[in-house]
Protein backbone atom coordinates (compact mmCIF):
# COMPACT_ATOMS: atom_id res chain seq x y z
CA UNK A 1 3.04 -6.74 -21.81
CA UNK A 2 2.48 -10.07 -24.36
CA UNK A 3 5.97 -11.18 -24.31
CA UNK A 4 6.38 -10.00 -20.26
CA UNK A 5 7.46 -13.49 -18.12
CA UNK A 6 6.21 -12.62 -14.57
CA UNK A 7 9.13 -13.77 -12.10
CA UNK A 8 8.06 -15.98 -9.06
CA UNK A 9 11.34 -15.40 -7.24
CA UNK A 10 10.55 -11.38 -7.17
CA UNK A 11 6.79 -12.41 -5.87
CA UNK A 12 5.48 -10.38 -8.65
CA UNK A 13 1.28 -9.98 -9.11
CA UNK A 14 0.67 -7.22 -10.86
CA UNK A 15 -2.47 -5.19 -9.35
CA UNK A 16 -4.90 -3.64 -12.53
CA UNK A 17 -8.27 -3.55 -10.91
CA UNK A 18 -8.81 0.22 -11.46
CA UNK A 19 -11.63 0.11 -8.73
CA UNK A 20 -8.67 -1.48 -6.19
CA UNK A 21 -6.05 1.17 -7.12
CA UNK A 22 -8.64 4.15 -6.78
CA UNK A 23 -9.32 3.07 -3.07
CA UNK A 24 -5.71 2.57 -2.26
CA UNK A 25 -4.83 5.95 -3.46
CA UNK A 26 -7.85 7.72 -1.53
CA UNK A 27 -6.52 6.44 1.74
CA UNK A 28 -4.72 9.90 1.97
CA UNK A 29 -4.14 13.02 0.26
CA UNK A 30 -0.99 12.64 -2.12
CA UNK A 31 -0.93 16.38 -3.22
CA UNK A 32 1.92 18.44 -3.24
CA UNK A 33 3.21 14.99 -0.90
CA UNK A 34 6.43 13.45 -1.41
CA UNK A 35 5.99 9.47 -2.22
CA UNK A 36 7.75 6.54 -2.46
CA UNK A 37 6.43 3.53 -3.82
CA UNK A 38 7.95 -0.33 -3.64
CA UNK A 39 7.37 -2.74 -6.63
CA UNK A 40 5.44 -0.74 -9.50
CA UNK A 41 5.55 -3.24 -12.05
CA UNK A 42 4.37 -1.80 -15.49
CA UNK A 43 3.18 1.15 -13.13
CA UNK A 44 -0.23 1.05 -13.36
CA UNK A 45 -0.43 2.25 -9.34
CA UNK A 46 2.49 4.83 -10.13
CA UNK A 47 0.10 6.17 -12.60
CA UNK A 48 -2.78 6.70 -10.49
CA UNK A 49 -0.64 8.78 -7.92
CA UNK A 50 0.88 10.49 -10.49
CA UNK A 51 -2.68 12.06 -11.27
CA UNK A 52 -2.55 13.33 -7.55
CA UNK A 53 -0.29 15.75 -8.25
CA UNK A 54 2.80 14.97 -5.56
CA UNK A 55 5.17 17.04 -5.15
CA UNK A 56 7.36 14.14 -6.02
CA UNK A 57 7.03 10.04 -6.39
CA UNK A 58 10.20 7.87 -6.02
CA UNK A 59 9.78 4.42 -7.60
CA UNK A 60 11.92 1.37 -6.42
CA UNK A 61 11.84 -1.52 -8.56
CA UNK A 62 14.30 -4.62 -8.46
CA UNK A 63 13.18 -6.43 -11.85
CA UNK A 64 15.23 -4.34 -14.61
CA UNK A 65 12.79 -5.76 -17.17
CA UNK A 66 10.65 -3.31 -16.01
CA UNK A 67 12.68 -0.42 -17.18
CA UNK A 68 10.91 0.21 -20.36
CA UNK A 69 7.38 0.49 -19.38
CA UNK A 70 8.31 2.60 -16.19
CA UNK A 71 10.37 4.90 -18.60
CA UNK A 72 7.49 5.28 -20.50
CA UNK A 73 5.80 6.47 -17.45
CA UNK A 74 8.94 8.73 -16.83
CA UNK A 75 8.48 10.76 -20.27
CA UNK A 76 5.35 12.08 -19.39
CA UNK A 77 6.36 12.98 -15.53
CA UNK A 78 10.08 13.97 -15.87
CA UNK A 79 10.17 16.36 -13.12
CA UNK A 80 8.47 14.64 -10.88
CA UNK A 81 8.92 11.27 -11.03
CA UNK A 82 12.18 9.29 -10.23
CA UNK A 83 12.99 5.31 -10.55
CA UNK A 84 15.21 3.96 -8.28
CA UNK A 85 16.05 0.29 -9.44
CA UNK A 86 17.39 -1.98 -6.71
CA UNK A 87 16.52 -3.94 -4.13
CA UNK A 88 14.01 -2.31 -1.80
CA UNK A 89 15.84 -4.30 1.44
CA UNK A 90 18.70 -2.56 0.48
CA UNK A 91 17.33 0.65 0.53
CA UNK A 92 18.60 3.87 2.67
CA UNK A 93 14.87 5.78 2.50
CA UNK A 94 16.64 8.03 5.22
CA UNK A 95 18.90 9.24 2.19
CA UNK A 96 15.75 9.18 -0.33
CA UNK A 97 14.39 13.12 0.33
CA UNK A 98 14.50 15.57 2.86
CA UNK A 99 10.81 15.62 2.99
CA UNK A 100 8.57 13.05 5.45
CA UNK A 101 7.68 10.16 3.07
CA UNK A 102 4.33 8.84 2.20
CA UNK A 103 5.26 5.08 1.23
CA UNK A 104 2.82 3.23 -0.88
CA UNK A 105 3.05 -0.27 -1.96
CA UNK A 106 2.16 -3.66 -3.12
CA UNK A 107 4.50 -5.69 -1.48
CA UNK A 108 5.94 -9.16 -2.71
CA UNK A 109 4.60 -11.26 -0.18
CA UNK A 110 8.09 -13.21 0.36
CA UNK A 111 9.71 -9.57 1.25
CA UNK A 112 6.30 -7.95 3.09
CA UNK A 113 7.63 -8.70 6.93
CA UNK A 114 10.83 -8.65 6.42
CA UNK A 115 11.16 -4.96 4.87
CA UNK A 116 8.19 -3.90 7.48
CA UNK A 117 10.59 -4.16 10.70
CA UNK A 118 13.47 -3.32 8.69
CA UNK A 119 12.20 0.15 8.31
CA UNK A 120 10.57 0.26 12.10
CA UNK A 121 14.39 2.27 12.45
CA UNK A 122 13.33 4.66 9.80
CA UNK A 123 9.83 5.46 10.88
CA UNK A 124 10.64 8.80 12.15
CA UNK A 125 11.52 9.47 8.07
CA UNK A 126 7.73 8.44 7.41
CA UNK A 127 4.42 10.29 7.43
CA UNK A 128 2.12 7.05 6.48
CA UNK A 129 2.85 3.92 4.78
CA UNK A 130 0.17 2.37 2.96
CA UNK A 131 0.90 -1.23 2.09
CA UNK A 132 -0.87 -4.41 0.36
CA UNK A 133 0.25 -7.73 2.10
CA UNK A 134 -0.52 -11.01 2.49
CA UNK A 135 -3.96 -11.28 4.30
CA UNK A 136 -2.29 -13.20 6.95
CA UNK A 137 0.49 -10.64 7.48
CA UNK A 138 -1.68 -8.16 7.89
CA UNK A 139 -3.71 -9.41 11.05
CA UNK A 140 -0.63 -10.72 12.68
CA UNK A 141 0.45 -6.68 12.29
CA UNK A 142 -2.87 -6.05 13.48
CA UNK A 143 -3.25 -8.40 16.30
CA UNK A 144 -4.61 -8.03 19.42
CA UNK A 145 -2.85 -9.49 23.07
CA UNK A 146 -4.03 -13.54 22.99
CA UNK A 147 -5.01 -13.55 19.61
CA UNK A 148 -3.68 -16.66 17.30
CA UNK A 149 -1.59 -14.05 15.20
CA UNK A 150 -0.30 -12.00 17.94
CA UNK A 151 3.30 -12.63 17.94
CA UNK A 152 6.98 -10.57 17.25
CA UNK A 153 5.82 -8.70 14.27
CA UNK A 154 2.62 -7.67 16.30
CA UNK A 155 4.61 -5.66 19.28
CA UNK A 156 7.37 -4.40 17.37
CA UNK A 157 5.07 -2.62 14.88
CA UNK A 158 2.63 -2.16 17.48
CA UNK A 159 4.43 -0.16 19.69
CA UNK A 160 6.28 2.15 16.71
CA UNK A 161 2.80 2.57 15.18
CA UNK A 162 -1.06 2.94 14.93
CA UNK A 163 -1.99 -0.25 12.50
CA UNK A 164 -5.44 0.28 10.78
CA UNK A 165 -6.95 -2.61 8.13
CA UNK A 166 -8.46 -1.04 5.53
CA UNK A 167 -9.84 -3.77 3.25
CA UNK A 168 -8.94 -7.44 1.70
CA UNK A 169 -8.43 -7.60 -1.97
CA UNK A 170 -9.37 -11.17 -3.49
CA UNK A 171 -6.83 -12.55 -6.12
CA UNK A 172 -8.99 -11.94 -8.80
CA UNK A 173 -7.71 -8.50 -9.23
CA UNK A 174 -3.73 -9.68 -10.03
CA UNK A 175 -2.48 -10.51 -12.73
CA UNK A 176 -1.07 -13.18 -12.45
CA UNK A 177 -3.50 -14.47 -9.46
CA UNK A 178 -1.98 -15.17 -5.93
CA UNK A 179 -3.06 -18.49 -4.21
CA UNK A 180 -3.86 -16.17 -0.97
CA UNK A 181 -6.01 -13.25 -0.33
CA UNK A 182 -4.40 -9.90 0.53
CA UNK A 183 -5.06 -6.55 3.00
CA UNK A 184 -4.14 -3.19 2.75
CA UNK A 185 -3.58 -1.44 5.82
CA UNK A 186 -2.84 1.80 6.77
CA UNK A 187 0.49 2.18 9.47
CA UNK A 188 0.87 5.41 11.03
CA UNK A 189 4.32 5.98 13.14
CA UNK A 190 4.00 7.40 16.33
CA UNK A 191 5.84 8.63 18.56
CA UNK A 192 8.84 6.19 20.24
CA UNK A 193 8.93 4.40 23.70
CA UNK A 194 11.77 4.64 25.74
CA UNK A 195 13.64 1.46 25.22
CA UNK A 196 16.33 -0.76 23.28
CA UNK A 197 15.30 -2.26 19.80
CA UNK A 198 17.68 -4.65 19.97
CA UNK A 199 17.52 -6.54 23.54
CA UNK A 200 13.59 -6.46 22.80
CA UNK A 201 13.69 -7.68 19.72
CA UNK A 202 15.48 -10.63 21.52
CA UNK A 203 13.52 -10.99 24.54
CA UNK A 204 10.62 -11.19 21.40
CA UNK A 205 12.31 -13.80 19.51
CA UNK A 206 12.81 -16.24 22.65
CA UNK A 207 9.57 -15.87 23.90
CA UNK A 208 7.96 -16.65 20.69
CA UNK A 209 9.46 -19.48 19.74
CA UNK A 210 7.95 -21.70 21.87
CA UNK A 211 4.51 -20.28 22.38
CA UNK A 212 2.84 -23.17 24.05
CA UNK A 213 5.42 -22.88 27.11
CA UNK A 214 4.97 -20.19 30.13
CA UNK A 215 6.64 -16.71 29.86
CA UNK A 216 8.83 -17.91 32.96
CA UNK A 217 9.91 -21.46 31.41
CA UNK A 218 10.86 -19.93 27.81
CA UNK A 219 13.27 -17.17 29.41
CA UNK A 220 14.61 -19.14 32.02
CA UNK A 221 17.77 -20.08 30.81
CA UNK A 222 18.55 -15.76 30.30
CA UNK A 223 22.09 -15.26 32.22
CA UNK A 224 20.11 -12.41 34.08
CA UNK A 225 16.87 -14.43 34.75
CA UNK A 226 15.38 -13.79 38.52
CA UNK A 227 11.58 -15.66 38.77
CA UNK A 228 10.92 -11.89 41.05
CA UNK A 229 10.96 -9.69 37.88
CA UNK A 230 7.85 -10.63 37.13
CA UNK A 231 6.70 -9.93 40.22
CA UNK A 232 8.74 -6.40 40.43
CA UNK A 233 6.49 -5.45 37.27
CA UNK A 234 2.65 -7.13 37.50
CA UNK A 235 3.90 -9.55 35.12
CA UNK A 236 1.91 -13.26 35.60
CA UNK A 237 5.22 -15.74 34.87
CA UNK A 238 2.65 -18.29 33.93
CA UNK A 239 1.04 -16.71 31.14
CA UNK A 240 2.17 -17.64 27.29
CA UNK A 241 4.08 -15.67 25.44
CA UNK A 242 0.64 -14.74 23.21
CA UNK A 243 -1.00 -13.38 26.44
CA UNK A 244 2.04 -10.12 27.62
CA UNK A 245 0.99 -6.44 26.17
CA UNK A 246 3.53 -5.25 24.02
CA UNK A 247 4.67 -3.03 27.11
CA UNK A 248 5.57 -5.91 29.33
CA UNK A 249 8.34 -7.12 27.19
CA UNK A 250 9.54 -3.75 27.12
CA UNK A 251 9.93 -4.14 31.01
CA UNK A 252 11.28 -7.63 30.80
CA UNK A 253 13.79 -6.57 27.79
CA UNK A 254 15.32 -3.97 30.42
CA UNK A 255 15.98 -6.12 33.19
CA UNK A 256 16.67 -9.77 31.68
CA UNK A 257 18.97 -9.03 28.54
């Protein structure tokens, strides 16, 4: 890849580090799987699950530069693998297989949280997703109630999945090298509360944006605010937004939106 320009605006850092890519592919059993991976590059990740024998491995890759190394790839795998080239936020992965996917991926660090709750809707189409993100990204998925990271991205993942850290990867082992160290964790979907994405998502949004205020004084102004809710529920309406389990906004997106 001499003459390859790497592309800032796609976040592209290639991952080579063979001893990296074997650990990420060991974090499950890929055999006879179906698999989707985000962001290949030259493929050198597509070719380590390829020698796990899935059953099949869908690639999606935005930067059509790519297309000659991945075909390369494609020669020797025919059957079983496909490239999908497009924009991964714009991707239907209900429409991708009738099989549960496996998704695997180094993910650009300016998409990573952004494609993460977009597929929260299509979790129940997913068996594990495996993902590299920024190291930051990865303990605010991670976070426990009154941590500093704990915030939006915590309790929606948090309550459609089982979040597991599996190790940091220093930016030594990209090519080019990221300013920021990265984590790969392990998400596991499980099974759904009862409850409305959407009015939590909002309840989440205005209780986070001012986390230095009270529960009570950020969703005050709410049309359908009563100060007794949080009695009706054990909530503490003096606590910050940091400090409510992922289950109390669940009972405060039911009564106040």
């Amino acid at each position: 890849m001499k003459n390859f320009k790497f592309k800032k605006s796609l976040g592209q850092h290639f991952l080579r580090d063979k001893e990296t890519l074997i650990k990420i592919i060991n974090l499950s059993q890929l055999n006879n799987k179906t698999i989707v991976e985000i962001g290949p590059g030259d493929g050198a990740l597509t070719k380590m699950i390829l020698s796990q024998n899935p059953k099949k491995l869908f690639i999606i890759e935005k930067d059509i530069s790519l297309k000659k190394y991945l075909n390369e790839i494609k020669k020797k795998n025919p059957e079983r693998l496909k490239i999908l080239f497009g924009d991964a936020l714009e991707i239907d992965f209900a429409n991708i297989d009738e099989d549960k996917l496996i998704l695997i991926a180094n993910l650009p660090y300016n998409i990573a949280s952004t494609l993460l709750i977009k597929l929260i809707k299509k979790f129940r189409h997913f068996k594990l997703i495996i993902v590299m993100v920024q190291k930051e990204v990865a303990e605010r998925l991670s976070a426990e109630v009154s941590s500093k990271s704990y915030g939006r991205l915590s309790v929606l993942m948090q309550l459609h999945s089982n979040i597991k850290k599996c190790f940091d990867v220093s930016p030594e082992k990209f090519t080019p090298k990221p300013n920021v160290f990265s984590s790969v964790i392990k998400i596991i979907p499980k099974k759904l509360y009862t409850f409305d994405y959407e009015k939590l998502d909002e309840i989440l949004k205005i209780s986070f944006s001012k986390r230095r205020k009270t529960i009570k004084n950020n969703l005050k102004e709410l049309k359908n605010f009563s100060a007794q809710v949080f009695q009706e529920h054990g909530i503490d309406p003096g606590l910050r937004p940091q400090d409510l389990k992922p289950e109390d906004y669940i009972k405060l997106s039911m009564v106040l939106i």
